[in-house]
Protein backbone atom coordinates (compact mmCIF):
# COMPACT_ATOMS: atom_id res chain seq x y z
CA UNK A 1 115.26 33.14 48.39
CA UNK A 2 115.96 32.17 45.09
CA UNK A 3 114.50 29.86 42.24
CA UNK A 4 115.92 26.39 41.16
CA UNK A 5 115.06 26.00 37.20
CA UNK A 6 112.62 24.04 36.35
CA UNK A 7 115.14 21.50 34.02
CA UNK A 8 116.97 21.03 37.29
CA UNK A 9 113.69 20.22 39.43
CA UNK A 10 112.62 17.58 37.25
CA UNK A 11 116.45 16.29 37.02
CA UNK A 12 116.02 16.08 41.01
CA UNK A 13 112.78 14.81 41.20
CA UNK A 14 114.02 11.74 37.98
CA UNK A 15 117.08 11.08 40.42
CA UNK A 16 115.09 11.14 43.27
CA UNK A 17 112.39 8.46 42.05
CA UNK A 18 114.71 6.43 40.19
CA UNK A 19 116.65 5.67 43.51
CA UNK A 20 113.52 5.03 45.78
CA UNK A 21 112.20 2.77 42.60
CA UNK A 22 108.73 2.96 44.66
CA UNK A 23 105.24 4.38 44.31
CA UNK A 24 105.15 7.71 45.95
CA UNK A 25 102.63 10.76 46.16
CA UNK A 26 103.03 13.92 45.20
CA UNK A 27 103.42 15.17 49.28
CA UNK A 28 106.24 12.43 49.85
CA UNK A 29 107.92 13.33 47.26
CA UNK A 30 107.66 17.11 47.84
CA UNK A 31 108.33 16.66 51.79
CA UNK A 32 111.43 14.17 50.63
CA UNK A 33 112.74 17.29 48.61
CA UNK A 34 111.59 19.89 50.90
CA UNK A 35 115.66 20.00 51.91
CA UNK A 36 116.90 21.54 48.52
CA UNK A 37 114.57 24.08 48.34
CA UNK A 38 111.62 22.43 45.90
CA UNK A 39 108.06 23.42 46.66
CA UNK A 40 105.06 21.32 46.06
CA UNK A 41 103.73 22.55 43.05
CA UNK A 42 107.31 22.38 41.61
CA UNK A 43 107.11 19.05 41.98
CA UNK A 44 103.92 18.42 40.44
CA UNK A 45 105.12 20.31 37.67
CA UNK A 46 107.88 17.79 37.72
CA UNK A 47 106.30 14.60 37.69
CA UNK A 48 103.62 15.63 35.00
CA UNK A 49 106.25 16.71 32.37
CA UNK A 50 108.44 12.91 32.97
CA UNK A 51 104.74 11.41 33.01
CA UNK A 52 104.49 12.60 29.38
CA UNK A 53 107.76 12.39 28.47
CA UNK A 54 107.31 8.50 29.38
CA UNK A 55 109.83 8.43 32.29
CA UNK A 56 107.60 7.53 34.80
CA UNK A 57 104.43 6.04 35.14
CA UNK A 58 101.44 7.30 36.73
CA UNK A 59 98.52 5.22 38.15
């Protein structure tokens, strides 16, 4: 098994938002992305660095 980047998670996860352009959970989006090989915490990772980078909004 191998390792996707992390640039290229948060690229997924960015895309992957942006399209839905709905509120989502960290599970949804990690079971919605479960298909390319991105774990969980990956995408917690993920949505915490575009949260400060002002990309996406938390509430």
């Amino acid at each position: 098994m191998f390792s996707i980047p992390p640039l290229q998670v948060d690229q997924r996860v960015y895309d992957f938002m942006k399209q839905e352009n709905r509120p989502f959970n960290v599970q949804l989006v990690s079971d919605m992305l479960a298909q390319f090989g991105i774990k969980k915490g990956q995408v917690q990772k993920a949505l915490d660095s575009l949260s400060e980078e002002k990309k996406l909004t938390c509430k």
